[in-house]
Each structure stands twice: as C-alpha cells, then as structure tokens.
Protein backbone atom coordinates (compact mmCIF):
# COMPACT_ATOMS: atom_id res chain seq x y z
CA UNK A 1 105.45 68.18 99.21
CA UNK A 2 102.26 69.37 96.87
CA UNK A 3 99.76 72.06 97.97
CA UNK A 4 97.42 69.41 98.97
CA UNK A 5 99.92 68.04 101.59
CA UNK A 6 101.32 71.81 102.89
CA UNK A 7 97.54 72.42 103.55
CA UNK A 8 96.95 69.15 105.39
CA UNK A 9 100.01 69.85 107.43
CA UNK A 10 98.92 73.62 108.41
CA UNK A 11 95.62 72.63 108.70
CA UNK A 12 96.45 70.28 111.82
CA UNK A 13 99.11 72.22 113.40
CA UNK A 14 96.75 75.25 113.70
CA UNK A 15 94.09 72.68 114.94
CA UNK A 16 96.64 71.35 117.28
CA UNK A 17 97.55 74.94 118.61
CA UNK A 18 93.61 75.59 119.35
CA UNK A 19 92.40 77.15 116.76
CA UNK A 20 88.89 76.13 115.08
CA UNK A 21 87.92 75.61 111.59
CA UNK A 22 85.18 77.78 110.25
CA UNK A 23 83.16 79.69 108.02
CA UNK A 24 83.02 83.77 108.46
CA UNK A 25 79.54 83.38 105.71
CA UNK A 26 77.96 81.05 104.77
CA UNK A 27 79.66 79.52 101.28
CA UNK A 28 82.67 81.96 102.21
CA UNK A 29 86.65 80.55 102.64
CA UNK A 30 87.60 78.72 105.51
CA UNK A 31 89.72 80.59 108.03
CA UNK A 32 91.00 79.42 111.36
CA UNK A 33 89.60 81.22 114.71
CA UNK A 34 91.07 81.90 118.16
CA UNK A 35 87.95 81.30 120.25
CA UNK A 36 86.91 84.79 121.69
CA UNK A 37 83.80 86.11 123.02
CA UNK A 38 83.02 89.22 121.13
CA UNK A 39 84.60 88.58 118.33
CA UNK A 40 86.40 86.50 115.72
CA UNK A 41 90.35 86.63 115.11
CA UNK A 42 90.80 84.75 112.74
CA UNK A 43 93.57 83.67 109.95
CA UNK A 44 92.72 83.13 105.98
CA UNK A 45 95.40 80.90 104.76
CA UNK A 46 96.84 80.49 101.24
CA UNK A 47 99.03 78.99 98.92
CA UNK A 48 100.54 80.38 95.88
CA UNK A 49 102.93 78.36 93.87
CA UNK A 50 105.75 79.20 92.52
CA UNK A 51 108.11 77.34 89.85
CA UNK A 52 110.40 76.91 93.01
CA UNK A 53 107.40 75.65 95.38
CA UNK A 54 104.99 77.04 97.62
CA UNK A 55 104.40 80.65 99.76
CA UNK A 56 102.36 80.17 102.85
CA UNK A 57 100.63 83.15 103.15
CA UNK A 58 97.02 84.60 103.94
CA UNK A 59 95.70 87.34 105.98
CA UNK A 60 94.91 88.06 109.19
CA UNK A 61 91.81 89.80 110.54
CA UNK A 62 88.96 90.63 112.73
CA UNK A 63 84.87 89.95 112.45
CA UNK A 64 82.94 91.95 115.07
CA UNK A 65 79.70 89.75 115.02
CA UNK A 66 77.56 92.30 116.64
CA UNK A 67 78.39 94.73 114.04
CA UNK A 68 77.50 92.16 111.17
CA UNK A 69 74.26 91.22 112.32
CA UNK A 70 73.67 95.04 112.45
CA UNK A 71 75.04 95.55 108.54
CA UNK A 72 73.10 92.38 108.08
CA UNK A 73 69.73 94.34 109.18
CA UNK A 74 70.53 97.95 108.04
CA UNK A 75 73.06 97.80 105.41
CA UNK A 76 72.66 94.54 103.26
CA UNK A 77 75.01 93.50 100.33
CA UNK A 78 76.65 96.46 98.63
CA UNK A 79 75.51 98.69 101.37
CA UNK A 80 77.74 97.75 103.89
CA UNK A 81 80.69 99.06 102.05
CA UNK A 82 84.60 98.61 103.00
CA UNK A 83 82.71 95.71 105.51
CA UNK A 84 81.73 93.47 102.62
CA UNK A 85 84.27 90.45 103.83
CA UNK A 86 85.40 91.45 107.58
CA UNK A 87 86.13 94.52 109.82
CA UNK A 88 89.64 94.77 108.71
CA UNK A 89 92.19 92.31 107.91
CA UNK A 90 95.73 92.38 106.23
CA UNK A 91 97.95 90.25 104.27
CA UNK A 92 100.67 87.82 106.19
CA UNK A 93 103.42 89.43 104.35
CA UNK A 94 103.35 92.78 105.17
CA UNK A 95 104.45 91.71 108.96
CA UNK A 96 108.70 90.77 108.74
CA UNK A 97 108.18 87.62 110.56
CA UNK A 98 105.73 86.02 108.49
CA UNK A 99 107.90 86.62 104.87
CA UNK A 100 109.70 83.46 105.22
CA UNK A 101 106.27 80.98 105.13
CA UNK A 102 108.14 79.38 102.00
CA UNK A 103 108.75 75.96 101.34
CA UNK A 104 110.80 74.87 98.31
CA UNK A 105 109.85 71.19 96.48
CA UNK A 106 111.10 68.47 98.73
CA UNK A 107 112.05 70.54 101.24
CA UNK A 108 110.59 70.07 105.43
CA UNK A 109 108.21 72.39 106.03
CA UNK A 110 108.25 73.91 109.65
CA UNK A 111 104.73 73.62 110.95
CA UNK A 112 104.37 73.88 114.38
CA UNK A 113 107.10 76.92 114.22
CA UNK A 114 104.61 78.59 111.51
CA UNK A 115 101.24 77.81 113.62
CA UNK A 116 102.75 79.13 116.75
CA UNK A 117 103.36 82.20 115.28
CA UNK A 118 99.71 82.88 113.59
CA UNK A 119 98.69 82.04 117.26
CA UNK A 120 100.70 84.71 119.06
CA UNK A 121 99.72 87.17 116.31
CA UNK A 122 96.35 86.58 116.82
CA UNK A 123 96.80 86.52 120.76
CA UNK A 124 97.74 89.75 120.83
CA UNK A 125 94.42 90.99 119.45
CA UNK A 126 92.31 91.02 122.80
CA UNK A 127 89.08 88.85 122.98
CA UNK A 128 86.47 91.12 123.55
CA UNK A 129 85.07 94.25 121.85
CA UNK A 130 85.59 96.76 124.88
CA UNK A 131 88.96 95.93 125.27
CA UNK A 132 89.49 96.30 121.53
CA UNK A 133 88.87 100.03 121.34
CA UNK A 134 90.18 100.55 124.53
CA UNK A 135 93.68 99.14 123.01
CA UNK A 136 92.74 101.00 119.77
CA UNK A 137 92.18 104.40 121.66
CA UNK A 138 95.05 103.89 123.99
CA UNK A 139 97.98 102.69 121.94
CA UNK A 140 97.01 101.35 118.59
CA UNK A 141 100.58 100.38 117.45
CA UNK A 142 99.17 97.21 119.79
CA UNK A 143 97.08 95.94 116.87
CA UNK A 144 100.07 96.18 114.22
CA UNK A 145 98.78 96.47 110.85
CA UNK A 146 95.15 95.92 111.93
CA UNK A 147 95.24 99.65 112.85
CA UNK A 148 97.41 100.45 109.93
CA UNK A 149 96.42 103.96 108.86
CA UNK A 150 94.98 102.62 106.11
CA UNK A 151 92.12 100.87 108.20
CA UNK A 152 91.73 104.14 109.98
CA UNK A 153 87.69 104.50 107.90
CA UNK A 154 86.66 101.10 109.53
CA UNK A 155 88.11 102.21 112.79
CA UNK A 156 86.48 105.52 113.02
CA UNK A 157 83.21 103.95 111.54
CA UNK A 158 83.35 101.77 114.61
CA UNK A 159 83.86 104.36 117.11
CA UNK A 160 80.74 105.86 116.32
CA UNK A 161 78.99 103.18 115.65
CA UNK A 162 79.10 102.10 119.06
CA UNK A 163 78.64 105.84 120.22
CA UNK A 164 74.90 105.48 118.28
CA UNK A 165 73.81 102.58 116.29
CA UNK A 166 71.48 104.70 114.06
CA UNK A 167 70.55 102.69 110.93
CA UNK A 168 70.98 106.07 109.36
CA UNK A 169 74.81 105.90 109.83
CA UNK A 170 76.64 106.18 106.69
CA UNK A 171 79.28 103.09 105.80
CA UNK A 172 82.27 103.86 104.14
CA UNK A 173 82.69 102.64 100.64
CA UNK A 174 85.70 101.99 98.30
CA UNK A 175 85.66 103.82 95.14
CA UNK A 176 87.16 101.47 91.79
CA UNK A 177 90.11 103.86 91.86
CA UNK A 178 91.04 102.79 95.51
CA UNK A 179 90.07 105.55 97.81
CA UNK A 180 87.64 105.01 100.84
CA UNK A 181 84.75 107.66 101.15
C-alpha cells in the first residue's frame, strides 16, 4: 500500500462513519468533522513514512466558530495569538490507543477499526459550547488531552471570554522559546 492508497482508504472509512470533509480556513488542510452545532470536532490526519511504511497519525481538536468570527473582527492575523489554527488540538499519539495507526509495506491496513476509534474520541467531546465548559468546569479529565494542562491559557481565555466579549481582551501569545503569555 503507498500513501496515496492509506489516504484513500481513511478517507472513506471516516466518510463512512459520518464524518464530513472540510476546510477549518479557507486554503487551510483538510480535516474531518463530527457534525455539531456550536462547534467543530474535528480530526487532521497525516502520514509520515518511514523506511518500514507508514504512521497514521494527526491531531485532534476543537474550532469554536463563534469565537473565530470574534478574533476574526477584533484580533486579526498575529493578533489572535495561541488561536492562530484552532482552539486547542493535540497530536494522535500522545493518547495509548491511537500509537499503533502503523501499517508496514504490504501489510492490511485496519480501517474501519482506526475510523471507529477517531469517532468515539471525538464523540466524547460534547456538541455544543455550553456543555463544553460545563464538562470543562465540572470534570475536565472528560476532554483528555484537550484540557491537558498545557491548554489551560486557551481554556481560561475562554472562560472569560464568554464572561465579557470586550474587544479589549488580551489573547494569549506564544513566545519563540515556547512559553504562553
């Protein structure tokens, strides 16, 4: 199997387990969506060869729509800081069950058993925005490494965002040596 066929073959299992082909921005990757009404969970997939074959891999994230179209109007481009691609997102591999999206040459490739399992990932982020934070406030672990401590800037950025939209809010940014102010 060559990258163009492993793509074709992911590509229609995670059509074939609902999810929808689209853009996040316009000229930006293709990522699959669970259809939700507030926002967008969605999966960026990759492939990175190896001498051996191929790694499946990608990450996994949320877009809060309401909250773009607000960056969009009050904090364009650079401005809207640690938001530039997506609210927060993280690599495939960092979650156990997702480490073994490998397929050596010749070798089947499993992938209904790997679309399934991108679908209950991103079914257990809930649909809407409300029930987001409330998950976020009540039990975080929930969201897995969505709420990773890491992500913790975005999170509280959100929190008061939707406390008081002021265009004077400041975004968090990501300084070239890593840290988030």
């Amino acid at each position: 199997m060559n990258v163009k066929e492993l793509r074709a073959v992911m590509d229609n299992a995670l059509r074939e387990e609902g999810l929808e082909e689209q853009r996040l921005f316009p000229k930006g990757p293709k990522v699959w969506t669970l259809p939700a009404s507030d926002i967008v969970r969605f999966f960026w997939p990759q492939v990175i060869r190896r001498p051996w074959g191929f790694i499946y891999n990608g990450a996994i994230g949320i877009e809060i729509p309401i909250l773009r179209k607000w960056l969009s109007q009050f904090k364009p481009d650079a401005e809207a800081g640690i938001f530039g691609q997506c609210f927060v997102s993280y690599v495939i591999i960092n979650e156990k069950v997702f480490r073994d999206f490998r397929v050596e040459h010749d070798k089947p490739v499993p992938p209904d058993l790997w679309a399934g399992l991108l679908k209950d990932r991103l079914d257990k982020v809930p649909p809407t925005l409300d029930a987001l934070v409330d998950i976020y406030r009540r039990n975080k672990e929930e969201l897995g490494w969505l709420a990773h401590p890491h992500e913790r800037h975005a999170w509280d950025f959100l929190l008061k965002w939707r406390e008081n939209p002021d265009p004077a809010i400041r975004v968090p940014k990501m300084l070239p040596d890593g840290r988030v102010v």
